[in-house]
PDB file of N, CA and C in Angstrom:
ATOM      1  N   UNK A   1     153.489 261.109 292.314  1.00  0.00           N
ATOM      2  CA  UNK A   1     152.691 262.214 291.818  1.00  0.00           C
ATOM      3  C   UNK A   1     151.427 261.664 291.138  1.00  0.00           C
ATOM      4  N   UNK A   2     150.018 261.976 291.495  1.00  0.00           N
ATOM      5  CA  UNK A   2     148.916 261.380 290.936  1.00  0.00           C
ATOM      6  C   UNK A   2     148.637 262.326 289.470  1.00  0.00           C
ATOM      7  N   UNK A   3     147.879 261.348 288.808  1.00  0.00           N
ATOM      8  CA  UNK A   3     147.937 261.608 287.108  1.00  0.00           C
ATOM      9  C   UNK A   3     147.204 263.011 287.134  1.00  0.00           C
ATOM     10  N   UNK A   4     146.754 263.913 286.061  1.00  0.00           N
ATOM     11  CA  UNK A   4     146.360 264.743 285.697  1.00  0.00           C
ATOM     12  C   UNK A   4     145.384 264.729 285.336  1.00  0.00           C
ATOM     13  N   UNK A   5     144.681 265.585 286.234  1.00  0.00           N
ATOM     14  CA  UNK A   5     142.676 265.007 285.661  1.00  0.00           C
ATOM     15  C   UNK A   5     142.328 266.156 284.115  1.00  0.00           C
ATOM     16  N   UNK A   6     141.106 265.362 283.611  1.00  0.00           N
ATOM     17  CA  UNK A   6     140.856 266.628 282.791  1.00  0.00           C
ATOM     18  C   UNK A   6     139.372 267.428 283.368  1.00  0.00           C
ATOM     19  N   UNK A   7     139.676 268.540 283.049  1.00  0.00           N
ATOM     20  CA  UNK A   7     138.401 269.520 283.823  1.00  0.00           C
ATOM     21  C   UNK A   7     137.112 268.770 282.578  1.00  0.00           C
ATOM     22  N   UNK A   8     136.240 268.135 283.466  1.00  0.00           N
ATOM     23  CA  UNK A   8     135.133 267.147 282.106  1.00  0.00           C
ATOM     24  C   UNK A   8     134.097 268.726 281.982  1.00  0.00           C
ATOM     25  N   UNK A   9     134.115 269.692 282.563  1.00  0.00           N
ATOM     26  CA  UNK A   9     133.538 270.884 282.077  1.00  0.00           C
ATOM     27  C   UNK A   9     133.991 271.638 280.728  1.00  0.00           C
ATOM     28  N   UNK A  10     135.443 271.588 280.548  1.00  0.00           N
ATOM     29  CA  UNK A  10     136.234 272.286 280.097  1.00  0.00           C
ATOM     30  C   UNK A  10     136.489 271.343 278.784  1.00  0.00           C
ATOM     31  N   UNK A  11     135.993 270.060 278.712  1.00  0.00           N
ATOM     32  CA  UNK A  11     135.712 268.983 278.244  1.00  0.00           C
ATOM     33  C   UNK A  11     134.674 269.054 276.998  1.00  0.00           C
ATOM     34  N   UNK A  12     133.661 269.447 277.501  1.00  0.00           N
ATOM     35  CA  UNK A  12     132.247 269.628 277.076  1.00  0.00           C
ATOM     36  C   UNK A  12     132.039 270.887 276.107  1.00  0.00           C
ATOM     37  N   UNK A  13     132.761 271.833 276.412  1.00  0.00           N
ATOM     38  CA  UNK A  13     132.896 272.854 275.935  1.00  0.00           C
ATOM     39  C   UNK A  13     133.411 273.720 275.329  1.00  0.00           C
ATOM     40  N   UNK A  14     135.099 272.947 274.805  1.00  0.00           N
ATOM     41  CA  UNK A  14     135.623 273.013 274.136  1.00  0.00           C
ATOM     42  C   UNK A  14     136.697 272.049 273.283  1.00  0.00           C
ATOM     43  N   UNK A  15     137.699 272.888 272.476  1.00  0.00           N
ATOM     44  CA  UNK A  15     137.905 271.522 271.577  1.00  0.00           C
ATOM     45  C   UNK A  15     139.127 272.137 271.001  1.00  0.00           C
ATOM     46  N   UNK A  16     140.469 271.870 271.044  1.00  0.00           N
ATOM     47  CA  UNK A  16     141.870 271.430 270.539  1.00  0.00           C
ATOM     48  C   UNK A  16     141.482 271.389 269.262  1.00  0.00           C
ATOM     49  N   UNK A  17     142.105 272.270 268.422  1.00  0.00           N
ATOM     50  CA  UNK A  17     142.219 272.120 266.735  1.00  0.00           C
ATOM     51  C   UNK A  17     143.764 271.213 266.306  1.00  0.00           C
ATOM     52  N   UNK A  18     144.349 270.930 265.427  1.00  0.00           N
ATOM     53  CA  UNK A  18     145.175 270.000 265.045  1.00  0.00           C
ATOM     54  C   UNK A  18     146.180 271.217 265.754  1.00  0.00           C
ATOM     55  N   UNK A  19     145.908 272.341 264.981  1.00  0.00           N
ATOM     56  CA  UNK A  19     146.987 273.546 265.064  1.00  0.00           C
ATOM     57  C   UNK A  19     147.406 274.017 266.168  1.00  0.00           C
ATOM     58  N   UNK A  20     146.222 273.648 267.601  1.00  0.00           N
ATOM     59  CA  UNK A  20     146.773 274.333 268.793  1.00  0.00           C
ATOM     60  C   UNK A  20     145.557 275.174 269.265  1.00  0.00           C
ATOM     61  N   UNK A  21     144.748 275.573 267.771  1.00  0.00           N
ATOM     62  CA  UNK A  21     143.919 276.475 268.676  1.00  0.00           C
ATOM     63  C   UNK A  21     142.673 275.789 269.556  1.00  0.00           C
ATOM     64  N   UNK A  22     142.548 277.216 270.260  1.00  0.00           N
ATOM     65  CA  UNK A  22     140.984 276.501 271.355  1.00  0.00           C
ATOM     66  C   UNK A  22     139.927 277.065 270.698  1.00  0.00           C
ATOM     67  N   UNK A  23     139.085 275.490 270.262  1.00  0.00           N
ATOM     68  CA  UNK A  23     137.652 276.217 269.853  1.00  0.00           C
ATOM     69  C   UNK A  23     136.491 276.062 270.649  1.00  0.00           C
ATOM     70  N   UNK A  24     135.397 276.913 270.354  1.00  0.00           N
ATOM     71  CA  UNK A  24     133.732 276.920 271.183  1.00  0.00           C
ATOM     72  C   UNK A  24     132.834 276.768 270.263  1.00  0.00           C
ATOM     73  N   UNK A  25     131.925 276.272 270.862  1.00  0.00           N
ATOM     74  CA  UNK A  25     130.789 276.522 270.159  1.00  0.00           C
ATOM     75  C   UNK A  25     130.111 277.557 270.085  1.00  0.00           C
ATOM     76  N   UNK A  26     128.824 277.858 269.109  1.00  0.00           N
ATOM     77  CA  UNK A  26     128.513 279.658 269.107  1.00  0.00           C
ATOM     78  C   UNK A  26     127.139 278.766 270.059  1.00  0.00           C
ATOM     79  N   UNK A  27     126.796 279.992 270.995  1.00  0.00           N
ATOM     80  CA  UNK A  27     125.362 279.836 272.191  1.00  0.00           C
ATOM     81  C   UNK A  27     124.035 279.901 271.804  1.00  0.00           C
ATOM     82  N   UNK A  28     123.190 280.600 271.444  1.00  0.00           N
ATOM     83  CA  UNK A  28     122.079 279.473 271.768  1.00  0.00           C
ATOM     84  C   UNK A  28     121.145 278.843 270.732  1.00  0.00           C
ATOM     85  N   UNK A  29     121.752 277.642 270.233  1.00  0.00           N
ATOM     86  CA  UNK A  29     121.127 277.318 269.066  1.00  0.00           C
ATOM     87  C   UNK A  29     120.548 275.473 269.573  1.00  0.00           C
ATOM     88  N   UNK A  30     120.260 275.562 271.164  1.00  0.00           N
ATOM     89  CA  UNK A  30     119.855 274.086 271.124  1.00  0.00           C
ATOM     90  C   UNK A  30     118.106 274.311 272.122  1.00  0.00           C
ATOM     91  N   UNK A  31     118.022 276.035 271.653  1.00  0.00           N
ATOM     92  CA  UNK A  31     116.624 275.987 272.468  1.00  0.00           C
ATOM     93  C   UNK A  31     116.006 277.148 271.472  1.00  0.00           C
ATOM     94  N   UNK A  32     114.476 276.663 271.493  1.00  0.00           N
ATOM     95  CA  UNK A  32     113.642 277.232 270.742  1.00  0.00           C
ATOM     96  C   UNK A  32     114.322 277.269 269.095  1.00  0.00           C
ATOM     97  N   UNK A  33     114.481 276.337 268.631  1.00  0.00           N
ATOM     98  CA  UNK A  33     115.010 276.053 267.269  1.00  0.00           C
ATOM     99  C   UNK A  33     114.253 276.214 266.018  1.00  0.00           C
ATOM    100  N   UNK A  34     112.396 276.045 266.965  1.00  0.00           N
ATOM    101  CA  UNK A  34     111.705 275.986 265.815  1.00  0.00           C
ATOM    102  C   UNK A  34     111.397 277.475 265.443  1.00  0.00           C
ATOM    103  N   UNK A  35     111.788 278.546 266.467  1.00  0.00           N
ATOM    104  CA  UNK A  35     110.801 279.927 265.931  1.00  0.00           C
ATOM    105  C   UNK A  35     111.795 280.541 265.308  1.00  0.00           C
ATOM    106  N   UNK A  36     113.723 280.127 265.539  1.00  0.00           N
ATOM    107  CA  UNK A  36     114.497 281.019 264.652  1.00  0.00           C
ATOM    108  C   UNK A  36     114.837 280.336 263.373  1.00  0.00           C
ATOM    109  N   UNK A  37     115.308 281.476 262.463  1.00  0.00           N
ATOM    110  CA  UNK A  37     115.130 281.379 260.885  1.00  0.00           C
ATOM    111  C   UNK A  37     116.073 280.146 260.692  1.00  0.00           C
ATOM    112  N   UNK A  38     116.393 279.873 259.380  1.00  0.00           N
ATOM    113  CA  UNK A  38     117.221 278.629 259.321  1.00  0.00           C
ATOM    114  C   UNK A  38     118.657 279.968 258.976  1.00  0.00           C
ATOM    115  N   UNK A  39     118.822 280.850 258.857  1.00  0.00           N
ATOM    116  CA  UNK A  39     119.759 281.892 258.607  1.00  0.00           C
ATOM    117  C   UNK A  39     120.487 281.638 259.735  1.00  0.00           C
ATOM    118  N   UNK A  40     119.902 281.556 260.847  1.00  0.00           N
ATOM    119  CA  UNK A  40     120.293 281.679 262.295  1.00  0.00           C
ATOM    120  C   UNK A  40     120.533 280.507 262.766  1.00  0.00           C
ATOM    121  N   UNK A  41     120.223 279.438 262.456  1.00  0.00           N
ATOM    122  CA  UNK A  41     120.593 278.844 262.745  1.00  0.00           C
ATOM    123  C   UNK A  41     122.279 278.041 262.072  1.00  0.00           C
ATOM    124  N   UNK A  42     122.174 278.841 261.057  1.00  0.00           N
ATOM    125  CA  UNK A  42     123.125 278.293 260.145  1.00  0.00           C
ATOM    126  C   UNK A  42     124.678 278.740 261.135  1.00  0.00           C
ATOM    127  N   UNK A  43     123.843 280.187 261.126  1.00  0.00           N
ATOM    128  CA  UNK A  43     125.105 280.760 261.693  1.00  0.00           C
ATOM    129  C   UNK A  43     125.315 280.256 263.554  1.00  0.00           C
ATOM    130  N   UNK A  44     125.161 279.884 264.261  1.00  0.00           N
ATOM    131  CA  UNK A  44     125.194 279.354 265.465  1.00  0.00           C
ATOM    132  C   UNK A  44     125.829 277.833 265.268  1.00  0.00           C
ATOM    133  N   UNK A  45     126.038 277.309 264.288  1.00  0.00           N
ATOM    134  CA  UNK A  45     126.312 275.872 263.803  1.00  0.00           C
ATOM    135  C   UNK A  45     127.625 275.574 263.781  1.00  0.00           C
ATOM    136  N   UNK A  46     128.108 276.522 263.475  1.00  0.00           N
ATOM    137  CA  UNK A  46     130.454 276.269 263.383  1.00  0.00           C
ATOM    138  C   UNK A  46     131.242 276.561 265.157  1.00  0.00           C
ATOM    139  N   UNK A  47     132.161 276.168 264.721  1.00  0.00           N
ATOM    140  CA  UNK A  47     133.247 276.847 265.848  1.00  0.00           C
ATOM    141  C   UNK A  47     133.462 277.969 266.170  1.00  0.00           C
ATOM    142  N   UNK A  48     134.239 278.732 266.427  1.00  0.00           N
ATOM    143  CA  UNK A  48     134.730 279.808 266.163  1.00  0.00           C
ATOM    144  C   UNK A  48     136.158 279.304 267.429  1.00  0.00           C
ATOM    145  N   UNK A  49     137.284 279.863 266.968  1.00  0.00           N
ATOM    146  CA  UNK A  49     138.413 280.346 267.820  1.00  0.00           C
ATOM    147  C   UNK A  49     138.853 280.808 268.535  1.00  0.00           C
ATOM    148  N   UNK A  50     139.103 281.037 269.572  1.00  0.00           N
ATOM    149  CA  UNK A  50     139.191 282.101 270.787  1.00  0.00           C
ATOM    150  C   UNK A  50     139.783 283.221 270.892  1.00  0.00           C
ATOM    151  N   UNK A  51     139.890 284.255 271.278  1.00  0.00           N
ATOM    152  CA  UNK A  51     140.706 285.284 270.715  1.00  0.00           C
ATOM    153  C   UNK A  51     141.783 285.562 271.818  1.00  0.00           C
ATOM    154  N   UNK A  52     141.583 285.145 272.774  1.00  0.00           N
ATOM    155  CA  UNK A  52     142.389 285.543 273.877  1.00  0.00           C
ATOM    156  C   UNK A  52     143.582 284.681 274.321  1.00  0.00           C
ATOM    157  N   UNK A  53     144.682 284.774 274.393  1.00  0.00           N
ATOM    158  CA  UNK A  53     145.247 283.605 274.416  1.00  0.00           C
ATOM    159  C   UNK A  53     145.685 283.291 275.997  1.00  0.00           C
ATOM    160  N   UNK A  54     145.414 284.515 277.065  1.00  0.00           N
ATOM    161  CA  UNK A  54     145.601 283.947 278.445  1.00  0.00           C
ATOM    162  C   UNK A  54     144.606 282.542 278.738  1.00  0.00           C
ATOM    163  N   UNK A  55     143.663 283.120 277.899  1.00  0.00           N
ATOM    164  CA  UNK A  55     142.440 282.390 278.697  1.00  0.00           C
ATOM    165  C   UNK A  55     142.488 280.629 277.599  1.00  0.00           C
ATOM    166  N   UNK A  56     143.040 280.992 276.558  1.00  0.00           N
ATOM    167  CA  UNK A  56     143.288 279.431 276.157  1.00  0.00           C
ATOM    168  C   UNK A  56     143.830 278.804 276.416  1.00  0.00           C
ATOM    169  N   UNK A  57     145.654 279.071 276.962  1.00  0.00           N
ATOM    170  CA  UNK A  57     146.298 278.449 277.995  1.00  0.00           C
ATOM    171  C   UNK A  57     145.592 277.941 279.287  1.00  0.00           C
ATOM    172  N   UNK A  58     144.908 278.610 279.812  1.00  0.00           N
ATOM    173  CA  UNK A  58     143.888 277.602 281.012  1.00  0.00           C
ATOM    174  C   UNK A  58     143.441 277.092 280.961  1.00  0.00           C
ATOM    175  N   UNK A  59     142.563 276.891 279.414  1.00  0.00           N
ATOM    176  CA  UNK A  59     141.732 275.906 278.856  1.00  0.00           C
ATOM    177  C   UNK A  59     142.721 274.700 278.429  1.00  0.00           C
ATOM    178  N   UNK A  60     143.741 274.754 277.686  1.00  0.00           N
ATOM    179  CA  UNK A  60     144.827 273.850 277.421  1.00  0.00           C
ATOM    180  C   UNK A  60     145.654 273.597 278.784  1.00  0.00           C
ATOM    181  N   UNK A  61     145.752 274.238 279.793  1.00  0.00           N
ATOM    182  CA  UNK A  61     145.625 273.396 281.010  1.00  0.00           C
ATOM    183  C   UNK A  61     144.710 272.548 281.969  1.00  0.00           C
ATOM    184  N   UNK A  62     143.717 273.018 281.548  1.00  0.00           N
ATOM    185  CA  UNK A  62     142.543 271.819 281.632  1.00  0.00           C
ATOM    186  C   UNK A  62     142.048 270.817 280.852  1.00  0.00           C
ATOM    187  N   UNK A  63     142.653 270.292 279.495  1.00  0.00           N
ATOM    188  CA  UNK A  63     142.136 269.442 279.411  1.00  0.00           C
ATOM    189  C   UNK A  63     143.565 268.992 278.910  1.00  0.00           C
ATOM    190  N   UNK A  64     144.417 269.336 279.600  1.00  0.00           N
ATOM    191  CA  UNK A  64     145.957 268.734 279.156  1.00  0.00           C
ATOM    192  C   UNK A  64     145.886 267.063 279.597  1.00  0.00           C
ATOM    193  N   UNK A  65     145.322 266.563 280.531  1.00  0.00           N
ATOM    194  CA  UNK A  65     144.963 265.029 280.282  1.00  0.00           C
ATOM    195  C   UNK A  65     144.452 264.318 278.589  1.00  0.00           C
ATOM    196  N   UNK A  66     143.790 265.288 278.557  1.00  0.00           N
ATOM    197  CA  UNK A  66     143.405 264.402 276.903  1.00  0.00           C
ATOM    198  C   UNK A  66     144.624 264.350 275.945  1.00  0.00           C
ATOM    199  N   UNK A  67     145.206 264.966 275.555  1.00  0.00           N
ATOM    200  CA  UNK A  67     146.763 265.342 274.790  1.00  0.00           C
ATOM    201  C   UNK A  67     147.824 264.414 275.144  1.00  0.00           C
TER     202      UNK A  67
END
């Protein structure tokens, strides 16, 4: 049986908390940086958690190589 790849998309874009959960990044804070406020940018700067949990299981089946 050949090893288990990890999706390097699924890679890039998200991220395994200690606890299990799947996190993202918030979108678009890596273009036009200079015309929005630093408010906005503050807030585009953290994780956030996923809310759905079908769709995190697919994600934790894609990057089940790293684990």
């Amino acid at each position: 049986m050949p090893k288990m790849k990890t999706h390097k998309g699924a890679k890039k874009r998200f991220h395994i908390s200690g606890t299990g959960k799947v996190l993202r990044s918030k979108g678009p804070k890596s273009h036009f940086r200079r015309r929005k406020a630093a408010r906005v940018k503050r807030l585009f700067g953290g994780k956030v958690a996923l809310d759905s949990n079908t769709f995190s299981k697919t994600i934790k089946q894609a990057l089940s190589a790293i684990r």
